[in-house]
C-alpha atoms as a PDB file:
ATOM      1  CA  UNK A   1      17.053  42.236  58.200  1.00  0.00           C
ATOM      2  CA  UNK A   2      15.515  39.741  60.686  1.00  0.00           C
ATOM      3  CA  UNK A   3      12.333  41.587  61.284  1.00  0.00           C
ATOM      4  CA  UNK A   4      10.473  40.274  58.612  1.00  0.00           C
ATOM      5  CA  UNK A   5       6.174  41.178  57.899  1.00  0.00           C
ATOM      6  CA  UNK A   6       3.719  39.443  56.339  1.00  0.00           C
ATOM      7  CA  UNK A   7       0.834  41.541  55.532  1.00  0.00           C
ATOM      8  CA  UNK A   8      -2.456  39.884  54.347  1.00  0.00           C
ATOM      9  CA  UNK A   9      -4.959  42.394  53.395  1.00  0.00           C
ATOM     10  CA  UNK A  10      -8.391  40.801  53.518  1.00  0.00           C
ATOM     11  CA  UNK A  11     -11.947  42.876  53.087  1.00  0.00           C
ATOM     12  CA  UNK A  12     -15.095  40.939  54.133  1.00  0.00           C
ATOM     13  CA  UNK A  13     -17.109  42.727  50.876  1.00  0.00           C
ATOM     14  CA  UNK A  14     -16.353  41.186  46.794  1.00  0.00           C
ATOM     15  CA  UNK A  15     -18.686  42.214  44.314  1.00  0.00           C
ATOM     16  CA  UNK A  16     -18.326  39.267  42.106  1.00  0.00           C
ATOM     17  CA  UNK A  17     -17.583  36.420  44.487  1.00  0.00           C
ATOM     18  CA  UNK A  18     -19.362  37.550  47.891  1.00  0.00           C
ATOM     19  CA  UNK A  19     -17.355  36.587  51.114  1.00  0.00           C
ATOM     20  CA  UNK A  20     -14.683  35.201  48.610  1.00  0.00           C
ATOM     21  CA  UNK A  21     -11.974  35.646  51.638  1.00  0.00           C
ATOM     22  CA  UNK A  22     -13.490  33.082  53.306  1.00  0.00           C
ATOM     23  CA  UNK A  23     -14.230  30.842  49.975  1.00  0.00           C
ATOM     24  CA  UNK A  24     -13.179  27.242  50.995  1.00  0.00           C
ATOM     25  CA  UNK A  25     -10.044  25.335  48.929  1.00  0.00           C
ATOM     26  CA  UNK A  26      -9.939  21.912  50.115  1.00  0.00           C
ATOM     27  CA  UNK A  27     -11.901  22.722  53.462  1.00  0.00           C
ATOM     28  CA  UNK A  28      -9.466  25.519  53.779  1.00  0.00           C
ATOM     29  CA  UNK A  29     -10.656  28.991  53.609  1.00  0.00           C
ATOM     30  CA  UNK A  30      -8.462  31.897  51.147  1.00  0.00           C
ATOM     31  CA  UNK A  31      -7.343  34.024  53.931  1.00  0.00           C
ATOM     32  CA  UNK A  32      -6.186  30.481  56.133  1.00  0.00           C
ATOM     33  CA  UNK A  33      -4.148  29.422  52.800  1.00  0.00           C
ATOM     34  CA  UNK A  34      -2.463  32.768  52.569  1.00  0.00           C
ATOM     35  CA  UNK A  35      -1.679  32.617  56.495  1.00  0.00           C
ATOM     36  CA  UNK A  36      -0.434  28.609  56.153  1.00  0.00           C
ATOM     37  CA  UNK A  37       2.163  30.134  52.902  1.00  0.00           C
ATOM     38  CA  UNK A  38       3.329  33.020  55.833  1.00  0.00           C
ATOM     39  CA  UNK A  39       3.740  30.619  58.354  1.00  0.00           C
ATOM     40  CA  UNK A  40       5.187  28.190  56.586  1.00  0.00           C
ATOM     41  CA  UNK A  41       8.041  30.523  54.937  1.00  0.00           C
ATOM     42  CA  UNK A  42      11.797  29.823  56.408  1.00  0.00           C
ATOM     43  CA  UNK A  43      11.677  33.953  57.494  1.00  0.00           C
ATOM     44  CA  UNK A  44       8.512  35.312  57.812  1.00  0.00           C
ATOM     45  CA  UNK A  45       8.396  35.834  61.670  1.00  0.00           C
ATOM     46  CA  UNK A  46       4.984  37.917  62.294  1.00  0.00           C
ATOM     47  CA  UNK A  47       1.571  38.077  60.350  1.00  0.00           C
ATOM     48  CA  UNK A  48      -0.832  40.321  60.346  1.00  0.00           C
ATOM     49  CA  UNK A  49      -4.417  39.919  58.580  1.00  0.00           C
ATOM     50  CA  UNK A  50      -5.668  43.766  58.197  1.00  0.00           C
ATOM     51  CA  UNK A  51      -9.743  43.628  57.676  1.00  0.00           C
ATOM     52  CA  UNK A  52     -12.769  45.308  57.936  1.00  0.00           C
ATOM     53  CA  UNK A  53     -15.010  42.188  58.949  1.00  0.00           C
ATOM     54  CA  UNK A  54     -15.543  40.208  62.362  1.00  0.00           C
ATOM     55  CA  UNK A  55     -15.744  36.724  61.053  1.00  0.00           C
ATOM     56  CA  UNK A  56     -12.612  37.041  59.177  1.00  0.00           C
ATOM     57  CA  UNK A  57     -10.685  38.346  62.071  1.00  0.00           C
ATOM     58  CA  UNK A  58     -11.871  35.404  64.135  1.00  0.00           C
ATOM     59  CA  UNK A  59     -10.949  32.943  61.267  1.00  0.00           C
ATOM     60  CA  UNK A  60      -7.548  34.601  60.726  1.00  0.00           C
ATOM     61  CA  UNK A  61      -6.714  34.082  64.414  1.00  0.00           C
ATOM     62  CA  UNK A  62      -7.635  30.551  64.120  1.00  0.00           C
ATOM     63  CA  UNK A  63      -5.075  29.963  61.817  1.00  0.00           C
ATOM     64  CA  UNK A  64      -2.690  31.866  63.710  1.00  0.00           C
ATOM     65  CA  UNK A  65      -2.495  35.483  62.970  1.00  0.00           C
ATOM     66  CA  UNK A  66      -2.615  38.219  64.590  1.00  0.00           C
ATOM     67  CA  UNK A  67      -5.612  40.873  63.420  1.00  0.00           C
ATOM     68  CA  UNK A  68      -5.653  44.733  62.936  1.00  0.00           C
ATOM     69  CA  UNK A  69      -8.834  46.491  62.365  1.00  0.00           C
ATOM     70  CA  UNK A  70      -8.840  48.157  58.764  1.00  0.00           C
ATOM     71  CA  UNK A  71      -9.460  52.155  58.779  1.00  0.00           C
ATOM     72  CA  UNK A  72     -12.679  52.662  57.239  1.00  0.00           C
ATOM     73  CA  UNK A  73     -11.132  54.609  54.561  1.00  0.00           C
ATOM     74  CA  UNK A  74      -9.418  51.392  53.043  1.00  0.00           C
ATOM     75  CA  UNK A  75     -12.338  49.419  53.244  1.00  0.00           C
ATOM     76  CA  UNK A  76     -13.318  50.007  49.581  1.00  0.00           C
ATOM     77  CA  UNK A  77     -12.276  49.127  46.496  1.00  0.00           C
ATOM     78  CA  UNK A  78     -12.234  51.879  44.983  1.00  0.00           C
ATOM     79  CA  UNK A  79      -9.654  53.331  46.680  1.00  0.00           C
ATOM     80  CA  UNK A  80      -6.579  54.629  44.572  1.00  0.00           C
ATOM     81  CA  UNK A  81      -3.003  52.516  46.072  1.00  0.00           C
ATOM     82  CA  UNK A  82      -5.421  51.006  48.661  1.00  0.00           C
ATOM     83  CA  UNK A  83      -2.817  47.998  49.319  1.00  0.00           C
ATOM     84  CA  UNK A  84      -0.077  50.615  49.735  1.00  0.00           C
ATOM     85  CA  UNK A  85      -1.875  52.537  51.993  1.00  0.00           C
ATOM     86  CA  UNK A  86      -2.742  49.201  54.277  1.00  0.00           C
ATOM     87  CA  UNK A  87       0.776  48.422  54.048  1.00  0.00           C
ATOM     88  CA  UNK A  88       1.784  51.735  55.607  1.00  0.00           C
ATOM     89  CA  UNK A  89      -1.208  51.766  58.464  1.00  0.00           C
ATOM     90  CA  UNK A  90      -0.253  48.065  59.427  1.00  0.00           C
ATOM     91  CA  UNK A  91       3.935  49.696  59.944  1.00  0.00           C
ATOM     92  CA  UNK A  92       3.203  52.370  61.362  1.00  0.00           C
ATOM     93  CA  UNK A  93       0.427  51.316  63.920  1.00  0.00           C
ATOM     94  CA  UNK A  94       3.238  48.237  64.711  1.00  0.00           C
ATOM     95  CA  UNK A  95       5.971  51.136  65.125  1.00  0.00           C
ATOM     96  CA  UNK A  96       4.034  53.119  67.252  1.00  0.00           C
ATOM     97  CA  UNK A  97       4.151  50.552  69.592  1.00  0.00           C
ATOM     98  CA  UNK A  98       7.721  49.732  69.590  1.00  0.00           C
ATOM     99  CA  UNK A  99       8.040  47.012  66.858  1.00  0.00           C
ATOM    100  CA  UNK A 100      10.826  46.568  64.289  1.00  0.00           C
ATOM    101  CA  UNK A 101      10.508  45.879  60.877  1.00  0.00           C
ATOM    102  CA  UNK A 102      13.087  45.588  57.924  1.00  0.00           C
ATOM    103  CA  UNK A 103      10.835  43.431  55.599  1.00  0.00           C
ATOM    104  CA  UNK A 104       7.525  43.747  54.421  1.00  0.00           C
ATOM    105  CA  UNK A 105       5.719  40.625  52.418  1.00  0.00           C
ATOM    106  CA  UNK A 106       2.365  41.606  50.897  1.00  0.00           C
ATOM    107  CA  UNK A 107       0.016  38.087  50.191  1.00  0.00           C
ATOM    108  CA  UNK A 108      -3.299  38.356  48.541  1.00  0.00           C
ATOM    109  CA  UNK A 109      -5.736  35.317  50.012  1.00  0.00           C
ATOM    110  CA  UNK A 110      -6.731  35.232  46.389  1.00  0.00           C
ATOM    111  CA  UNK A 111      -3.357  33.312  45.381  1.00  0.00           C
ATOM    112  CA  UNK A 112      -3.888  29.636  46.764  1.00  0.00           C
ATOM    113  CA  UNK A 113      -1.566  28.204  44.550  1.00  0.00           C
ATOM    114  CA  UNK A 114       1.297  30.369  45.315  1.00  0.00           C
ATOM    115  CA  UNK A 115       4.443  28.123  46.322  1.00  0.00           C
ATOM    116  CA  UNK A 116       6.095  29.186  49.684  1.00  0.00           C
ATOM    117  CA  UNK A 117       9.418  28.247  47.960  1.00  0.00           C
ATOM    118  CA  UNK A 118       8.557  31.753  45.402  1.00  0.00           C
ATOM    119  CA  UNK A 119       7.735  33.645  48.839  1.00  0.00           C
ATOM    120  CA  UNK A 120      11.354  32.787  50.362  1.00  0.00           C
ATOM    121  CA  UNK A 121      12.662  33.854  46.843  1.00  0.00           C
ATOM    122  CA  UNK A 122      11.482  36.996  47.343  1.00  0.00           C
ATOM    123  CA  UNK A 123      12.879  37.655  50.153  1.00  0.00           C
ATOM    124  CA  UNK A 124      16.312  36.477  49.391  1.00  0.00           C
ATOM    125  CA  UNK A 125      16.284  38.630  46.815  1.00  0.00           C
ATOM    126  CA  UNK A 126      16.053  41.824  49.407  1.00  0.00           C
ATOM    127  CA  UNK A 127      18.437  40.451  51.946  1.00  0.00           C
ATOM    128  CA  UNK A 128      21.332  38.968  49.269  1.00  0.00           C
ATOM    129  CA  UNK A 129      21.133  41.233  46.437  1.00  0.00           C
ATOM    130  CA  UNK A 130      20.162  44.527  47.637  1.00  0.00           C
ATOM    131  CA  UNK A 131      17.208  45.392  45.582  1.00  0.00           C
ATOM    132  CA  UNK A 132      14.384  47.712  47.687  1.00  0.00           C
ATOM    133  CA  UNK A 133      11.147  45.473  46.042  1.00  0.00           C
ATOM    134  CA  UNK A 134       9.792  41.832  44.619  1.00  0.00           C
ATOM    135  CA  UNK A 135       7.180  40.848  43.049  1.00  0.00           C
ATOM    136  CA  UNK A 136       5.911  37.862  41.221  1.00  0.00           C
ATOM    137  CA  UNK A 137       5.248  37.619  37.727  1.00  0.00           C
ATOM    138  CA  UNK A 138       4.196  35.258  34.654  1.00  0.00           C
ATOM    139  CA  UNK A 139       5.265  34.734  31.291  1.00  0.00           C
ATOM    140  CA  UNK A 140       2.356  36.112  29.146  1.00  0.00           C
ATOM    141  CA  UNK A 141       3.088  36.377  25.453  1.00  0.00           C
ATOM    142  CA  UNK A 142      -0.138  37.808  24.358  1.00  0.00           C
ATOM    143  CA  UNK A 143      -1.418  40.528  21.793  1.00  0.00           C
ATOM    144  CA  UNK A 144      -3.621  42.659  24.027  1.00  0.00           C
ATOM    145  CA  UNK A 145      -6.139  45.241  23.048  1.00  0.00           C
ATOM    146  CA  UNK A 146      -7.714  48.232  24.522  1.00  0.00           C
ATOM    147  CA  UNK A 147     -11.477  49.276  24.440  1.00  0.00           C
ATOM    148  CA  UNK A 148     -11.609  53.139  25.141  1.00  0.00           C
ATOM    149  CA  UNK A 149     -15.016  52.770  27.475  1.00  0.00           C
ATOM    150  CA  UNK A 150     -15.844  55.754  26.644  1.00  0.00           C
ATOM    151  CA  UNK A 151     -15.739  56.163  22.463  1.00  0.00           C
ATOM    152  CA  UNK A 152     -15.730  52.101  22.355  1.00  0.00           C
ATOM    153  CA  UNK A 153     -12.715  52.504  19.980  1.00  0.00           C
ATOM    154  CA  UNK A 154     -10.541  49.337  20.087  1.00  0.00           C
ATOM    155  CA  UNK A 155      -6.748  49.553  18.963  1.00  0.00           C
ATOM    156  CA  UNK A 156      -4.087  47.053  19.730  1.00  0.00           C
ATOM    157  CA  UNK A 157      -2.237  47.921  22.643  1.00  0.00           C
ATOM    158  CA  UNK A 158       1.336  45.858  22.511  1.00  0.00           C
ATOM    159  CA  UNK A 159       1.649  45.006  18.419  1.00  0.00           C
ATOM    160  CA  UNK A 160       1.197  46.307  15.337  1.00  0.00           C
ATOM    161  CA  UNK A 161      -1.029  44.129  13.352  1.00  0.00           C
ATOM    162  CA  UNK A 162       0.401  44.972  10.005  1.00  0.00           C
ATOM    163  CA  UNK A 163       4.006  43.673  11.132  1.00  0.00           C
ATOM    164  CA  UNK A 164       3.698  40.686  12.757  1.00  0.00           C
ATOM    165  CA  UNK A 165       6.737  39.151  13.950  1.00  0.00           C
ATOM    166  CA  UNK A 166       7.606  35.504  15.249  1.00  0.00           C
ATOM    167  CA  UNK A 167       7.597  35.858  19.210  1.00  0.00           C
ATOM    168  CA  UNK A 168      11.247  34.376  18.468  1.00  0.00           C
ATOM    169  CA  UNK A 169      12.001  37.586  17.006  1.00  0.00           C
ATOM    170  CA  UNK A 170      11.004  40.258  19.764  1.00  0.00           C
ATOM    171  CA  UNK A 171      13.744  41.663  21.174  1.00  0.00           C
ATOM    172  CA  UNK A 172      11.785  41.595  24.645  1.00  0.00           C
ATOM    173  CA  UNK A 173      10.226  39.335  27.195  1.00  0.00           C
ATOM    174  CA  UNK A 174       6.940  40.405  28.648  1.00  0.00           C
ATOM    175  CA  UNK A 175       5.269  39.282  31.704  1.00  0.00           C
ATOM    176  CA  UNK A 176       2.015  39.492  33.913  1.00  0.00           C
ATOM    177  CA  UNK A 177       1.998  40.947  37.226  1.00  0.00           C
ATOM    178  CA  UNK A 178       0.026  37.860  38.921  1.00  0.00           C
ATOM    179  CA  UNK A 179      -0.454  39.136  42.583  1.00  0.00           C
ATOM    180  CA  UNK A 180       0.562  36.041  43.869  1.00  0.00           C
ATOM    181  CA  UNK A 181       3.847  37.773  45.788  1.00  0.00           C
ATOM    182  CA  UNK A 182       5.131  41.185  46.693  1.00  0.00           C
ATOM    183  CA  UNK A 183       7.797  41.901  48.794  1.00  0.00           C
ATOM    184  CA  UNK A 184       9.505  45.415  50.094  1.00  0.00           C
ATOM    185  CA  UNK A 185      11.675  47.374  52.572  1.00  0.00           C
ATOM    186  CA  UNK A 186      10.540  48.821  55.322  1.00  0.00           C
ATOM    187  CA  UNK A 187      12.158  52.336  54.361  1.00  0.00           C
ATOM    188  CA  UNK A 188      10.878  52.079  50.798  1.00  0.00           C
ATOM    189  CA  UNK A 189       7.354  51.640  51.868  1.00  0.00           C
ATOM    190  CA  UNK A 190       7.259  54.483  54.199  1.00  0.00           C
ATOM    191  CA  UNK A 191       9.855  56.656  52.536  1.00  0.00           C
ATOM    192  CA  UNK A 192       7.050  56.540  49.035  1.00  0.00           C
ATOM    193  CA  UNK A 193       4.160  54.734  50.193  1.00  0.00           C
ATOM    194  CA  UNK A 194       4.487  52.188  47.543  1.00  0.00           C
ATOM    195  CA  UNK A 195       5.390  48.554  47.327  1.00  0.00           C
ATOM    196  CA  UNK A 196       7.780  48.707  44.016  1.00  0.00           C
ATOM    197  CA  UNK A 197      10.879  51.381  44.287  1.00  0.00           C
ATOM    198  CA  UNK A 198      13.672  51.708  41.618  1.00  0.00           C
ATOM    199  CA  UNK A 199      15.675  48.628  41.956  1.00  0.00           C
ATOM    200  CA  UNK A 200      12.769  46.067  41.969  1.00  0.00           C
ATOM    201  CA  UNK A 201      13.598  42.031  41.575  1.00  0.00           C
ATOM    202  CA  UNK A 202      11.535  39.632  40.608  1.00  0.00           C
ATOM    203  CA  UNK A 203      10.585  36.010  41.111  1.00  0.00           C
ATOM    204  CA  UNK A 204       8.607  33.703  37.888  1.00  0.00           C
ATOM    205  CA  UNK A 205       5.551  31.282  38.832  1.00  0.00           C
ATOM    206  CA  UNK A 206       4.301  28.979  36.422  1.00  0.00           C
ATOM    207  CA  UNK A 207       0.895  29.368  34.965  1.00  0.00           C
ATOM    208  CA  UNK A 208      -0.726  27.204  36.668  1.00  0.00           C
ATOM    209  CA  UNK A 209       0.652  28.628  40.000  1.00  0.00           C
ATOM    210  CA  UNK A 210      -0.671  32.305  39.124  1.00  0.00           C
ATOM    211  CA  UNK A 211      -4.333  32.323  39.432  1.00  0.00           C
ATOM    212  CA  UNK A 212      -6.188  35.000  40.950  1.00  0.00           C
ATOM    213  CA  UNK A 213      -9.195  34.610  41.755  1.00  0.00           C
ATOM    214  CA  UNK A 214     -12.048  37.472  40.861  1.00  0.00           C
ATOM    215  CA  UNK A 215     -14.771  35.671  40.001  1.00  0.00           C
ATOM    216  CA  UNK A 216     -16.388  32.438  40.329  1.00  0.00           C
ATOM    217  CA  UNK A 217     -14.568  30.471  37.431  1.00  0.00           C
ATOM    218  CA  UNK A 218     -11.355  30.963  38.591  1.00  0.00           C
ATOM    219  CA  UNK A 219     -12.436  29.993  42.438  1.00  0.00           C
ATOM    220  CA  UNK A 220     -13.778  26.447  41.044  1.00  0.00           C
ATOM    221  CA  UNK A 221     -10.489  26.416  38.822  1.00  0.00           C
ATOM    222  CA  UNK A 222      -8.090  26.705  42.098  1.00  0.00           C
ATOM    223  CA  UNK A 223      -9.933  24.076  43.757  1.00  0.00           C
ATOM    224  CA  UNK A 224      -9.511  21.511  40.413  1.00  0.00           C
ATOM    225  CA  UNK A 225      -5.872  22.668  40.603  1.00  0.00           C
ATOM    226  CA  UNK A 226      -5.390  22.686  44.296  1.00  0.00           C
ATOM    227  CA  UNK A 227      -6.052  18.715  43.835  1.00  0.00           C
ATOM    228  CA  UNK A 228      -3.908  18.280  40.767  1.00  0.00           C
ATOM    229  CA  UNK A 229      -0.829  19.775  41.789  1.00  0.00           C
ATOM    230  CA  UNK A 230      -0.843  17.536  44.764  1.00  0.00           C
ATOM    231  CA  UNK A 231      -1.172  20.758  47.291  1.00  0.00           C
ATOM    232  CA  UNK A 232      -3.469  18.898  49.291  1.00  0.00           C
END
């Protein structure tokens, strides 16, 4: 498996942060941070930034990557497995035109904390131990509740408030998918058009690594961080 992808997926419209892509982390833009974690990966040997908008594209290839022009149909957000689906255009528009691939590494630009070390993880987990998909998670030991939008009826989702139990006592750990890292065979991808199969691996990021950022908050957050955890 020596054909390895990173795919950055990287629209030029965000509702809440506008142009957030191209959002600046110590004078570095999102999508440039995501390339600099491909390129700086021990096996990770092409990248490709898949969006919709000109000045990313031009950005992205000034940091080294090579661009492909997102189908209009994927340039929403309200598309249902719109990541998968980029996945599978990117492969198959590379296969058409005679390129291998045995690995495919999905980054979000909205993880600029991720370490590369968690990305090379990943992908050791596919080559040594055989499992089809990675992705990167957090410890999260919160209660969470649900709000049904529709009859505003709220109702614990993952305890029972009338039998608490110490978190010592659970006889499971739960995590957060954090987007920071997803990783994925070729075959599985095209075989299901979906990034996680049935033998999926994982790799754990600290909290402070796991921020993604959807709004403006968490953008001035990452920068704050970015500084403290000596990234810069």
């Amino acid at each position: 498996m020596n054909n390895i992808l990173a795919i950055i997926p990287a629209r030029g419209g965000s509702k809440r942060v506008p142009r957030k892509n191209l959002k600046l982390i110590n004078e570095i833009p999102l999508v440039g941070h995501a390339i600099n974690h491909a390129k700086d990966s021990k096996y990770i040997n092409e990248i490709i930034v898949s969006t919709d908008d000109a000045e990313i594209a031009e950005v992205s290839q000034s940091f080294g990557a090579r661009v492909i022009d997102r189908p209009e149909e994927y340039r929403h957000d309200n598309t249902i497995m719109e990541a998968d689906n980029i996945l599978c255009q990117v492969v198959q528009d590379l296969e058409a035109k005679g390129e291998k691939i045995d690995i495919i590494i999905l980054l979000y630009p909205t993880a600029p904390l991720r370490p590369v070390k968690k990305i090379d993880e990943a992908i050791e987990l596919i080559i040594n131990q055989q499992y089809d998909s990675v992705l990167s998670l957090v410890p999260d030991q919160g209660y969470f509740w649900r709000l049904n939008k529709d009859s505003e009826d709220l109702k614990p989702y993952n305890y029972d408030p009338q039998n608490r139990i110490p978190r010592t006592m659970h006889d499971y750990k739960q995590f957060k998918e954090n987007k920071a890292i997803y990783a994925c065979t070729r075959d599985l991808l095209i075989n299901t058009r979906c990034r996680l199969g049935s033998r999926i691996g994982f790799v754990l990021m600290d909290p402070l690594e796991s921020i993604d950022i959807d709004t403006h908050e968490e953008l001035e957050l990452c920068r704050v961080l970015y500084e403290k955890l000596s990234l810069s």
